[in-house]
C-alpha atoms as a PDB file:
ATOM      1  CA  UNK A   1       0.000   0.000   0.000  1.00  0.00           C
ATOM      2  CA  UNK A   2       2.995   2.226  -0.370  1.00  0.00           C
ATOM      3  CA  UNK A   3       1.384   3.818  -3.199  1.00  0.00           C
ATOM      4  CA  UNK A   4      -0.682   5.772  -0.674  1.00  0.00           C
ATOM      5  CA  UNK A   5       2.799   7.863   0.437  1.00  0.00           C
ATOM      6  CA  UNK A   6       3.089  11.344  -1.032  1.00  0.00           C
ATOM      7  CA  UNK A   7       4.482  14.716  -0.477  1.00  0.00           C
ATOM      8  CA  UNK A   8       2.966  14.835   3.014  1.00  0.00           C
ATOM      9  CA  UNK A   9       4.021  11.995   3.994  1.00  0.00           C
ATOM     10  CA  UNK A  10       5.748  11.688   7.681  1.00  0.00           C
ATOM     11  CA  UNK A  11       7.973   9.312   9.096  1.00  0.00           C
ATOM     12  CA  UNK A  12       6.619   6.309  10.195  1.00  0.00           C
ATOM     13  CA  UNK A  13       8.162   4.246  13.333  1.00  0.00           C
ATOM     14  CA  UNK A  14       9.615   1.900  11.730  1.00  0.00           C
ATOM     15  CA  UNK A  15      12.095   4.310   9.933  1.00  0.00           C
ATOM     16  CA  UNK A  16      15.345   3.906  10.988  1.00  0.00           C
ATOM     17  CA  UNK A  17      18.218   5.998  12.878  1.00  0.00           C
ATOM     18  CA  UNK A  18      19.386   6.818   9.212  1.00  0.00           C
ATOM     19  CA  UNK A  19      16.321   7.442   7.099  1.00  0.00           C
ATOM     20  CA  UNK A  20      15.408  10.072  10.076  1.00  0.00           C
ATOM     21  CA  UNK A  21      18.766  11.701   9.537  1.00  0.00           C
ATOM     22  CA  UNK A  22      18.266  11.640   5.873  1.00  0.00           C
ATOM     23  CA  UNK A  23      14.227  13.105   6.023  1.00  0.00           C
ATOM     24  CA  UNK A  24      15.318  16.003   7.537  1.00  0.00           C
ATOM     25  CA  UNK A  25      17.262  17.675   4.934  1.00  0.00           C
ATOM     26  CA  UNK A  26      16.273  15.041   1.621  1.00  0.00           C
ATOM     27  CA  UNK A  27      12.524  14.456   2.322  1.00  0.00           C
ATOM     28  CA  UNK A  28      12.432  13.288  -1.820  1.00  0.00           C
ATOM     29  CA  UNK A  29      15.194  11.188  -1.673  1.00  0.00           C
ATOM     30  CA  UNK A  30      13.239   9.352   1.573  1.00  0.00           C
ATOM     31  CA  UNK A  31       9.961   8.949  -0.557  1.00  0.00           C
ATOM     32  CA  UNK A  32      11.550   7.050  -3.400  1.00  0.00           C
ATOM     33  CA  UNK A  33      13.341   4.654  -1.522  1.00  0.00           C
ATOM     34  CA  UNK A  34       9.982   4.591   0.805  1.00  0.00           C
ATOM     35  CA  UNK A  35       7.612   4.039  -1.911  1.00  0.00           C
ATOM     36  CA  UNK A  36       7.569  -0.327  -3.202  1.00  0.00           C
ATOM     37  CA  UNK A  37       4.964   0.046  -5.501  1.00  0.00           C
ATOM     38  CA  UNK A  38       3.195   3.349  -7.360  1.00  0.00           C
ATOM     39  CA  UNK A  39      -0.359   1.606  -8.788  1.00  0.00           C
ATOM     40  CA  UNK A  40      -2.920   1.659  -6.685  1.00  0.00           C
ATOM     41  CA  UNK A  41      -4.864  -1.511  -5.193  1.00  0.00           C
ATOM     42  CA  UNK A  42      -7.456  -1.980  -8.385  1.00  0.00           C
ATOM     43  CA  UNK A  43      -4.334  -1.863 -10.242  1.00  0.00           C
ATOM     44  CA  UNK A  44      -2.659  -4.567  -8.724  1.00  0.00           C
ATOM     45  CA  UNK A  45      -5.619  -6.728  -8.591  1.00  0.00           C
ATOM     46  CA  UNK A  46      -6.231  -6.097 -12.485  1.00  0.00           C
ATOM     47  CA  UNK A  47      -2.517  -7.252 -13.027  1.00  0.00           C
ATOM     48  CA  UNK A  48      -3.630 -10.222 -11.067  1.00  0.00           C
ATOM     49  CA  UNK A  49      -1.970 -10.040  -7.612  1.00  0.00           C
ATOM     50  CA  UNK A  50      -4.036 -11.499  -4.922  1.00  0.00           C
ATOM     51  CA  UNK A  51      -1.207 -11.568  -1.900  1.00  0.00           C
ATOM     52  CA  UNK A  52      -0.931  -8.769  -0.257  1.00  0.00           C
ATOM     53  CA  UNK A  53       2.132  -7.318   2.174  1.00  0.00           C
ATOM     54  CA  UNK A  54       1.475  -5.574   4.935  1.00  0.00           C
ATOM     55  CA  UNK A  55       2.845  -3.358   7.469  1.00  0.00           C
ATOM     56  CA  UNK A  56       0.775  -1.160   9.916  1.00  0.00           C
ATOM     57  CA  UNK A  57       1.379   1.735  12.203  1.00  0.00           C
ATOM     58  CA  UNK A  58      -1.081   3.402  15.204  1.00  0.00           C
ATOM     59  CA  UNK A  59      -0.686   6.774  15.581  1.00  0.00           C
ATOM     60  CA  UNK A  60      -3.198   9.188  17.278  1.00  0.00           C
ATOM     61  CA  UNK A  61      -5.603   6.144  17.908  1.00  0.00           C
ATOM     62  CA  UNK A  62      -6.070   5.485  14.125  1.00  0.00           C
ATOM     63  CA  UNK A  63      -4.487   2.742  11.963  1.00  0.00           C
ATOM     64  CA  UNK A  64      -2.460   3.277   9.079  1.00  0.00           C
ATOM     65  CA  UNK A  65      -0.077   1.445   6.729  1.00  0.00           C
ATOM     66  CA  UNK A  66       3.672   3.305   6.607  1.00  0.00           C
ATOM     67  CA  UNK A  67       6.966   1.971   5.136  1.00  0.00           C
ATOM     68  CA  UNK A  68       9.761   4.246   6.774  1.00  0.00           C
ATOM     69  CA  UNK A  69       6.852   6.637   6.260  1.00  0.00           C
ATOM     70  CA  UNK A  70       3.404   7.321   6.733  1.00  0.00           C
ATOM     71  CA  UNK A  71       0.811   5.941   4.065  1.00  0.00           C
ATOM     72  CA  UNK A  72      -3.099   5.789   3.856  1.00  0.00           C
ATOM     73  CA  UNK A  73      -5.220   4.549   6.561  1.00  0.00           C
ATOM     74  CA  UNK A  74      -6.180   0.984   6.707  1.00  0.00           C
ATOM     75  CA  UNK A  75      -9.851   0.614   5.304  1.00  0.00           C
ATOM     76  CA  UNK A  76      -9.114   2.883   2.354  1.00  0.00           C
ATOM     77  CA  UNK A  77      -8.032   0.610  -0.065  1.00  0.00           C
ATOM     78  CA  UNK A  78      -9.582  -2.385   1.695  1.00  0.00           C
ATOM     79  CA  UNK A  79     -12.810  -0.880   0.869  1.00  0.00           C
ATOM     80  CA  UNK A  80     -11.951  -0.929  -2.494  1.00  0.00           C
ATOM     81  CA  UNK A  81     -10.933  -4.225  -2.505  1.00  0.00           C
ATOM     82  CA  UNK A  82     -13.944  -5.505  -0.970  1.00  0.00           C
ATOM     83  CA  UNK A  83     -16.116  -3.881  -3.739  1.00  0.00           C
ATOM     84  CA  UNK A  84     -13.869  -5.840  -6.085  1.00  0.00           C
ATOM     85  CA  UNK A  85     -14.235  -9.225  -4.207  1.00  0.00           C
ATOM     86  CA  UNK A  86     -18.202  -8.617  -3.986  1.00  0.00           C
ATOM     87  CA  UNK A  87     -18.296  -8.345  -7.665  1.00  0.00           C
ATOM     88  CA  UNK A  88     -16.034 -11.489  -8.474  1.00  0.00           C
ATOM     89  CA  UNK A  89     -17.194 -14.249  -5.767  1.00  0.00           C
ATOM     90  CA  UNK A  90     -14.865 -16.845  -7.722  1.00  0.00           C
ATOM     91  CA  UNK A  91     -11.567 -14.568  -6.402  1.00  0.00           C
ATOM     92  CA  UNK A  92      -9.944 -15.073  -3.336  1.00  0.00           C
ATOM     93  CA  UNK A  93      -6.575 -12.754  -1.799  1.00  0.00           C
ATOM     94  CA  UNK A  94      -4.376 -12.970   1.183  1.00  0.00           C
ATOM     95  CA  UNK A  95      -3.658 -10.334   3.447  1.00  0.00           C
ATOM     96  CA  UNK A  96      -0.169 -10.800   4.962  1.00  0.00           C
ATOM     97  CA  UNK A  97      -0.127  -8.235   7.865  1.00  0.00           C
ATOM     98  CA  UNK A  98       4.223  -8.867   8.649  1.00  0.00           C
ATOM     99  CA  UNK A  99       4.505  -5.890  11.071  1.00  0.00           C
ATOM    100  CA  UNK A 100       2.869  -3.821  13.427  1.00  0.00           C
ATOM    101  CA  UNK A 101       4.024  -0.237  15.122  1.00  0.00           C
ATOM    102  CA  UNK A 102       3.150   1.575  17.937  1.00  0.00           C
ATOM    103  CA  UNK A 103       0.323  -1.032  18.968  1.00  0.00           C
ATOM    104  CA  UNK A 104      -0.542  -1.671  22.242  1.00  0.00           C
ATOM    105  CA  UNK A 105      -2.326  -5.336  23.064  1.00  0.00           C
ATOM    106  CA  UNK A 106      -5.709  -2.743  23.379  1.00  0.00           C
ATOM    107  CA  UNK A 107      -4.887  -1.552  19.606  1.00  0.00           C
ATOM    108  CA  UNK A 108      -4.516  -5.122  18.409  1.00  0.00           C
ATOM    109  CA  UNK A 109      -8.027  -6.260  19.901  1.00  0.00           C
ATOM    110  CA  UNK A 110      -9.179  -2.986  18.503  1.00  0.00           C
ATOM    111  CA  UNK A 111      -7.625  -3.667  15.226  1.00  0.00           C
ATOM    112  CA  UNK A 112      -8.870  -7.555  15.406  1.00  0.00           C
ATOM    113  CA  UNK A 113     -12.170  -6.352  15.924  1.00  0.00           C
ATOM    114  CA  UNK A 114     -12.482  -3.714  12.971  1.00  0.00           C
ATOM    115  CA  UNK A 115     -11.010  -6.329  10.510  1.00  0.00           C
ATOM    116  CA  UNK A 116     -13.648  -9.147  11.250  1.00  0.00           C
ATOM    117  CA  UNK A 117     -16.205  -6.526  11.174  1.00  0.00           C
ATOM    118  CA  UNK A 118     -15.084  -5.231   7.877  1.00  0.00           C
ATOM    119  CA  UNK A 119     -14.901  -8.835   6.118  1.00  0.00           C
ATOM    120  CA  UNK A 120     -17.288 -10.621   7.860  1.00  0.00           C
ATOM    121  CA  UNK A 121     -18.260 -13.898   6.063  1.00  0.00           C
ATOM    122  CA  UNK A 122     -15.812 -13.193   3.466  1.00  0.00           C
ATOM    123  CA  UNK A 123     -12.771 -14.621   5.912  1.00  0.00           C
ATOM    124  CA  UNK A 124     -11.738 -18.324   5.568  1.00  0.00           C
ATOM    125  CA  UNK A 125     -11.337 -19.172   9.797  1.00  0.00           C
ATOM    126  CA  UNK A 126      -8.677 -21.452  11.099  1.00  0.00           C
ATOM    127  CA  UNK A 127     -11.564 -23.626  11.913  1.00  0.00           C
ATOM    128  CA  UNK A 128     -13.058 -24.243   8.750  1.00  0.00           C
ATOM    129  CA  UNK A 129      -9.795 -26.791   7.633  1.00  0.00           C
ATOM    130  CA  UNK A 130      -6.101 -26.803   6.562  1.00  0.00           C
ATOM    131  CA  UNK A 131      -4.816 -24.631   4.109  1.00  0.00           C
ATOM    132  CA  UNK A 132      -4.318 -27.169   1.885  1.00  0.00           C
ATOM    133  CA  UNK A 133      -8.271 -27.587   2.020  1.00  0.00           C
ATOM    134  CA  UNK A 134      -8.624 -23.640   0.968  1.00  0.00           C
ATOM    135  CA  UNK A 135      -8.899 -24.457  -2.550  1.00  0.00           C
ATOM    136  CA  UNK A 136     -10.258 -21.687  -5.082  1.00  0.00           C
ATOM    137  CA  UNK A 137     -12.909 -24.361  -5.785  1.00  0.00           C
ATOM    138  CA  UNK A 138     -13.956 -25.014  -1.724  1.00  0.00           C
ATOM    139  CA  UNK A 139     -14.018 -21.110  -1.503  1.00  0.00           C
ATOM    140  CA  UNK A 140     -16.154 -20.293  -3.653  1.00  0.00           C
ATOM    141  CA  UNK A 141     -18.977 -22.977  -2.495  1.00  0.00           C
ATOM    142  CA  UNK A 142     -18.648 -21.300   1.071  1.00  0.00           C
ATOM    143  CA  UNK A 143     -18.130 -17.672  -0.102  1.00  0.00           C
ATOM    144  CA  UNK A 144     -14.923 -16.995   1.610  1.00  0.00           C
ATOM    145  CA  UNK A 145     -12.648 -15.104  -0.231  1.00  0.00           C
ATOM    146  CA  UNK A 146      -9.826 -13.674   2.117  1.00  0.00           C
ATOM    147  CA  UNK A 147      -7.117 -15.313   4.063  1.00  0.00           C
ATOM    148  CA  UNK A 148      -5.614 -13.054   6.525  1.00  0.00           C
ATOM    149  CA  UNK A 149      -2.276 -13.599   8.256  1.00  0.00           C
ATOM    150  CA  UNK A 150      -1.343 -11.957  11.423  1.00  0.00           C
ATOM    151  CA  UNK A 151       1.861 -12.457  12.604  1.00  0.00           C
ATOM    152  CA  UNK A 152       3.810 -11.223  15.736  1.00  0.00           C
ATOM    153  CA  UNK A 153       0.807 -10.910  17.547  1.00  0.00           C
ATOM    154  CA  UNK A 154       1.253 -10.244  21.352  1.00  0.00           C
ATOM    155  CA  UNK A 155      -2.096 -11.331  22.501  1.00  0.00           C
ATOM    156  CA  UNK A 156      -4.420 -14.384  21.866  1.00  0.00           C
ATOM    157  CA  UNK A 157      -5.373 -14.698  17.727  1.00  0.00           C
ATOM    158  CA  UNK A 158      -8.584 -14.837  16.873  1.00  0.00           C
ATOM    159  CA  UNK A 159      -9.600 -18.014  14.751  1.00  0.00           C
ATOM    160  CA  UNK A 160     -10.334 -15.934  11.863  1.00  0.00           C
ATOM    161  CA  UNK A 161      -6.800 -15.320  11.454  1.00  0.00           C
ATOM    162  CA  UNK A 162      -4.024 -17.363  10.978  1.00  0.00           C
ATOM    163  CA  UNK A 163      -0.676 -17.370  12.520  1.00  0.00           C
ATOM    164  CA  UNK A 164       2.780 -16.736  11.477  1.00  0.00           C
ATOM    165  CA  UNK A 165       3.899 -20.416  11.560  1.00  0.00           C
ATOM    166  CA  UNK A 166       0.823 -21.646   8.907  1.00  0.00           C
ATOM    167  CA  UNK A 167       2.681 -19.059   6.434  1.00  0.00           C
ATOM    168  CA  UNK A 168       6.108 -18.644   6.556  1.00  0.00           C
ATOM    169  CA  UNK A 169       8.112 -15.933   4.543  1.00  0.00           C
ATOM    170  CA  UNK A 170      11.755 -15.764   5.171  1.00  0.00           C
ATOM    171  CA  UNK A 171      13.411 -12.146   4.710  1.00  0.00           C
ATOM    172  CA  UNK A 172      16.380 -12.457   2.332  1.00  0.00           C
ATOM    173  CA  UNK A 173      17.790  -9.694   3.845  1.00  0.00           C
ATOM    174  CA  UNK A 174      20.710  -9.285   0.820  1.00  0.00           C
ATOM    175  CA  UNK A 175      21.618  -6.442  -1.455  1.00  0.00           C
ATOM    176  CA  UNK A 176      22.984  -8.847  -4.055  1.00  0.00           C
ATOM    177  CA  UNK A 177      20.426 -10.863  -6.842  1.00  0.00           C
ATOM    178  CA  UNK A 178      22.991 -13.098  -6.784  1.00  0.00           C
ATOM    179  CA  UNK A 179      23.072 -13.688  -3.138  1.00  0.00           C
ATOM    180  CA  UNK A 180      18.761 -13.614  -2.922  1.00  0.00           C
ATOM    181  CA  UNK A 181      18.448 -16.682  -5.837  1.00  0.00           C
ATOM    182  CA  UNK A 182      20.615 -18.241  -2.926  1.00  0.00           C
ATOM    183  CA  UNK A 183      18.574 -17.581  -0.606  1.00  0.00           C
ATOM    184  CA  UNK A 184      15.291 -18.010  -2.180  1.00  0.00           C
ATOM    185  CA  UNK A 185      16.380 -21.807  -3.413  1.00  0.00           C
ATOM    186  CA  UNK A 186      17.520 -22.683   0.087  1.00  0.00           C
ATOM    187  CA  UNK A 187      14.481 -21.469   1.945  1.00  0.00           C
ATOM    188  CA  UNK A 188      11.996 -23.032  -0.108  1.00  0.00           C
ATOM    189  CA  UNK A 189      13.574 -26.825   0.603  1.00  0.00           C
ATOM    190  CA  UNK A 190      11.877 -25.891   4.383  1.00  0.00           C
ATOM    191  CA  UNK A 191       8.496 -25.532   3.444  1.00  0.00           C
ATOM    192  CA  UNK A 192       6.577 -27.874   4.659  1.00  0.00           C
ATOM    193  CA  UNK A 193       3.107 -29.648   2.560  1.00  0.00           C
ATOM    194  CA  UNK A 194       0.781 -28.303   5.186  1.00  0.00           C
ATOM    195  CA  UNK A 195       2.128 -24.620   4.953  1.00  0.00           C
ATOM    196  CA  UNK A 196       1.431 -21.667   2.621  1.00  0.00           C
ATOM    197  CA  UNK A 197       4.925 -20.154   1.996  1.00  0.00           C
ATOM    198  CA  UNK A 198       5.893 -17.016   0.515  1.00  0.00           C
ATOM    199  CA  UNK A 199       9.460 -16.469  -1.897  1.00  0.00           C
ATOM    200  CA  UNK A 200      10.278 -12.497  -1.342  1.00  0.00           C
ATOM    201  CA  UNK A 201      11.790 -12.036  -4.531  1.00  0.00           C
ATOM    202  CA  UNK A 202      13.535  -8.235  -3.377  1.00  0.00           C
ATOM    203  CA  UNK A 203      16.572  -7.380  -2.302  1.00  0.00           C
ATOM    204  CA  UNK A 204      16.755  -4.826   0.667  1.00  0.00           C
ATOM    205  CA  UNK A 205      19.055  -2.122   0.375  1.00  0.00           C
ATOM    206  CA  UNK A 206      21.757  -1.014   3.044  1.00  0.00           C
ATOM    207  CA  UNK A 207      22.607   2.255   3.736  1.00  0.00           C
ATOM    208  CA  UNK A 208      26.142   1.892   2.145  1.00  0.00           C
ATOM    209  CA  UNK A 209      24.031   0.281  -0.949  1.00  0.00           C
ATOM    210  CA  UNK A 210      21.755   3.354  -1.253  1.00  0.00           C
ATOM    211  CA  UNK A 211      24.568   6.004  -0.402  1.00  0.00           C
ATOM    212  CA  UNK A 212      26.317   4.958  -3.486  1.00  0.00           C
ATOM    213  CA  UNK A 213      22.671   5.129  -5.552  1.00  0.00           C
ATOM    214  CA  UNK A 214      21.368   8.792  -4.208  1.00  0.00           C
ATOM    215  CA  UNK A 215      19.504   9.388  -7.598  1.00  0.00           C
ATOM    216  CA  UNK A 216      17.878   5.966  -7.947  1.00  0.00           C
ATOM    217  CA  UNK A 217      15.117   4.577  -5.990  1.00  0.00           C
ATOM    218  CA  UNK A 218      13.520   1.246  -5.286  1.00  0.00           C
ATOM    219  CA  UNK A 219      12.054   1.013  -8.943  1.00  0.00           C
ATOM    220  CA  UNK A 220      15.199   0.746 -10.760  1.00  0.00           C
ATOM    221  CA  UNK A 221      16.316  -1.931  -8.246  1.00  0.00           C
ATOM    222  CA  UNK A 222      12.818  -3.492  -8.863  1.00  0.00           C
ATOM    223  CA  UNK A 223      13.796  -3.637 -12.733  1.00  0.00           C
ATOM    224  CA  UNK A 224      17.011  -5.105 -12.259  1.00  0.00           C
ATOM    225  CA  UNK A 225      15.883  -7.737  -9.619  1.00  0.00           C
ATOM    226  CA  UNK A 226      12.709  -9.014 -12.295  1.00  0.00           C
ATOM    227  CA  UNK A 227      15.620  -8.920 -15.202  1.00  0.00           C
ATOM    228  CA  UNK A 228      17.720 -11.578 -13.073  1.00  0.00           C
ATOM    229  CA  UNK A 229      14.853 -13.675 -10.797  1.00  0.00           C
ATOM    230  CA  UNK A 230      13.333 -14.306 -14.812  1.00  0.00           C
ATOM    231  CA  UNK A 231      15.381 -17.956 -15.435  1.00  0.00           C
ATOM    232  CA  UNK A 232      14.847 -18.695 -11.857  1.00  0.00           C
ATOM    233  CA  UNK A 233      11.199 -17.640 -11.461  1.00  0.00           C
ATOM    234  CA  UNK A 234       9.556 -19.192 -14.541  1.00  0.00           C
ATOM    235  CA  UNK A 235      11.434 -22.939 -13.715  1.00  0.00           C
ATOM    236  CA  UNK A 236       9.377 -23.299 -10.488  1.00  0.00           C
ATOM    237  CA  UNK A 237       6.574 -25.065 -10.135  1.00  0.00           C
ATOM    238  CA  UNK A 238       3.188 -24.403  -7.981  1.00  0.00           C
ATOM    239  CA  UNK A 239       0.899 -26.887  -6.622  1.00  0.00           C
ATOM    240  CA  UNK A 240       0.671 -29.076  -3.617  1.00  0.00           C
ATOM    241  CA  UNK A 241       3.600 -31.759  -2.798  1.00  0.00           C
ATOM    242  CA  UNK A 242       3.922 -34.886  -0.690  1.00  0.00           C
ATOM    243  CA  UNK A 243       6.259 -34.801   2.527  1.00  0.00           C
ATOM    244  CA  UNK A 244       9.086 -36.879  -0.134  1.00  0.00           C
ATOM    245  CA  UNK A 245       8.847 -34.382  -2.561  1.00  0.00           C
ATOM    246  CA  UNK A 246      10.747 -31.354  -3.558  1.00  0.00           C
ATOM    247  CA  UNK A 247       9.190 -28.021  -1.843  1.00  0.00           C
ATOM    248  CA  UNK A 248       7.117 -26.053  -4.447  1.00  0.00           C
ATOM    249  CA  UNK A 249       6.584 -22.433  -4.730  1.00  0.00           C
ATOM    250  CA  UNK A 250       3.894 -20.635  -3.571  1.00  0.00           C
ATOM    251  CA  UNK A 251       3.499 -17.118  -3.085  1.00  0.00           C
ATOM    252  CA  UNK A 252       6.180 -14.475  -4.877  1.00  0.00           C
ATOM    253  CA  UNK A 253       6.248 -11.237  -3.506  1.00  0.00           C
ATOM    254  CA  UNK A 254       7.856  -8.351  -5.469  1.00  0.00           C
ATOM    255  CA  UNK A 255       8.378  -4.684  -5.788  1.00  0.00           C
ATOM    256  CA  UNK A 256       6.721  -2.342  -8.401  1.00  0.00           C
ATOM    257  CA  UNK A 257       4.712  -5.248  -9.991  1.00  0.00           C
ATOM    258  CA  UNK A 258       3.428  -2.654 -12.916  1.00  0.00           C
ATOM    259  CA  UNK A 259       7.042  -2.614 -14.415  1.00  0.00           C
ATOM    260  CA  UNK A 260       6.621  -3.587 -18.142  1.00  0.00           C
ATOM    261  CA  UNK A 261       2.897  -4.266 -18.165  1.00  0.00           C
ATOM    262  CA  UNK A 262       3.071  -6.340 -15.319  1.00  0.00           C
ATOM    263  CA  UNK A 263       5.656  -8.411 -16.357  1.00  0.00           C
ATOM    264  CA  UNK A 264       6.533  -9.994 -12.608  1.00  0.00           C
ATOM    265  CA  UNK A 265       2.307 -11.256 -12.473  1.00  0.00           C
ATOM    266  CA  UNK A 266       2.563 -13.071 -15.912  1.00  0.00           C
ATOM    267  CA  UNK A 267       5.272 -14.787 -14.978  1.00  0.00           C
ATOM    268  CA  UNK A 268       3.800 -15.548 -11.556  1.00  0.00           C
ATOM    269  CA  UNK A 269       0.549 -16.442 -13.263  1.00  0.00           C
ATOM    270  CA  UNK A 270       2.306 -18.311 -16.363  1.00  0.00           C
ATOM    271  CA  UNK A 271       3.643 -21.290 -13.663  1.00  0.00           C
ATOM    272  CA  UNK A 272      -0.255 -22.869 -12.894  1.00  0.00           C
ATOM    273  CA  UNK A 273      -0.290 -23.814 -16.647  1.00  0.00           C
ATOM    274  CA  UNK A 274       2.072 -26.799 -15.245  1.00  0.00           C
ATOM    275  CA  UNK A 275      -0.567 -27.685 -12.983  1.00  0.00           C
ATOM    276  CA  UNK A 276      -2.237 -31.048 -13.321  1.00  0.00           C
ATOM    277  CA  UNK A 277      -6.224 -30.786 -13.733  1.00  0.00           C
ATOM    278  CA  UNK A 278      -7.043 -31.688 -10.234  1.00  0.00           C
ATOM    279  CA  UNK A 279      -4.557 -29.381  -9.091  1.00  0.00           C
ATOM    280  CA  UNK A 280      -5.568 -25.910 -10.885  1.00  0.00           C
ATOM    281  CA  UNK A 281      -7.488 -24.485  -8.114  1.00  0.00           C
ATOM    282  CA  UNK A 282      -4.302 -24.622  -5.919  1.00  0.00           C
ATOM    283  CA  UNK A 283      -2.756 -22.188  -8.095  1.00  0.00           C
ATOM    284  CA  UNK A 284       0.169 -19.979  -6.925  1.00  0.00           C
ATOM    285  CA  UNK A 285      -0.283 -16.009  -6.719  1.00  0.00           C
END
């Protein structure tokens, strides 16, 4: 949702020591290494994203989404995406909510609240079966058509969410493509059948990285990231796997998914033509 950040934009909590530093004198030169995607939510769902990545800051009592700085609040764009989910029942998205700022346990029941309020039926529960039962097909026959993940969550979860451990998504934490393929191969051999899992396919800059890179921003890294992942992305496969079996992809996450008409979502999107029959609703996203 870091489309939402503009010109009066302010920092967030989770900026760091440096970015602080930085905003005071370059407040430009903070938004474009802030900002990890410029379309808006319709956008990416007409380019075909349904995974979502989340993080969420409280400030004066409200809730809003921030990346080193401030963005929109919450239920903006969610109410767009609702509208879109009410007028295609067969869709389903995930909501990955990684990190939360400034919350209090009172915030997160607040927030808890809101959310299952806000989606109502529409949210497939932790008691309504594995996630290898939440099929496109199963979803649509009980009309649920978002998964929310809520990680890092200080109090008890409510069953309409699901926690951390059903979903992993290791950070790569590198500045080098070549060092996140590494990474990303690696991490998937974890995954485990029962388990969503989620490939972040984005490198994440250090400050030496994006001292010697003042005039570019998180785009152009996006661009050169898609131009490398390409070989590596499109020889995965999607689909469920038995406990002998090689690990298969999932969920890819990526910056600036607009870049060349969408390029990064075809891709994505491209891989469930290698699915068998019974396995097409189990697509990956």
């Amino acid at each position: 949702m870091t489309y939402g950040i503009n010109g009066s934009s302010q920092l967030a909590p989770d900026a760091e020591p440096a970015i602080r530093r930085w905003y005071r004198f370059f407040p430009c030169f903070v938004r474009r290494w802030s900002k990890t995607q410029s379309s808006s939510i319709i956008e990416q769902l007409s380019l075909g994203v349904r995974y979502f990545d989340l993080r969420i800051a409280q400030r004066d009592e409200k809730f809003y989404y921030c990346h080193a700085l401030f963005a929109m609040e919450i239920f903006e764009p969610l109410i767009e995406l609702r509208q879109f989910l009410d007028s295609h029942p067969e869709e389903l998205v995930v909501l990955d909510m990684q990190h939360f700022y400034d919350l209090t346990p009172n915030h997160h029941q607040q927030l808890h609240k809101e959310l299952i309020q806000f989606f109502g039926h529409r949210l497939y529960s932790t008691t309504e079966g594995s996630l290898l039962d939440c099929t496109l097909n199963r979803c649509l026959e009980m009309q649920r058509q978002v998964v929310i993940i809520y990680r890092r969550c200080p109090i008890p979860l409510p069953l309409r969410f699901w926690p951390s451990f059903a979903w992993p998504t290791p950070w790569p934490n590198k500045a080098s493509v070549k060092k996140l393929q590494s990474f990303l191969e690696d991490s998937l051999l974890s995954r485990q059948p029962q388990q969503g899992y989620v490939s972040q396919c984005l490198i994440t800059p250090t400050g030496r990285y994006i001292a010697f890179r003042v005039f570019f921003s998180l785009k152009r890294t996006a661009r050169r990231v898609d131009k490398k992942l390409y070989p590596w992305i499109t020889e995965q496969t999607p689909g469920p796997f038995d406990p002998k079996e090689k690990p298969r992809v999932n969920v890819f996450l990526g910056d600036f998914v607009e870049l060349k008409d969408g390029q990064f979502c075809n891709w994505v999107m491209d891989l469930n033509s290698k699915l068998e029959p019974e396995e097409e609703d189990e697509a990956a996203i």
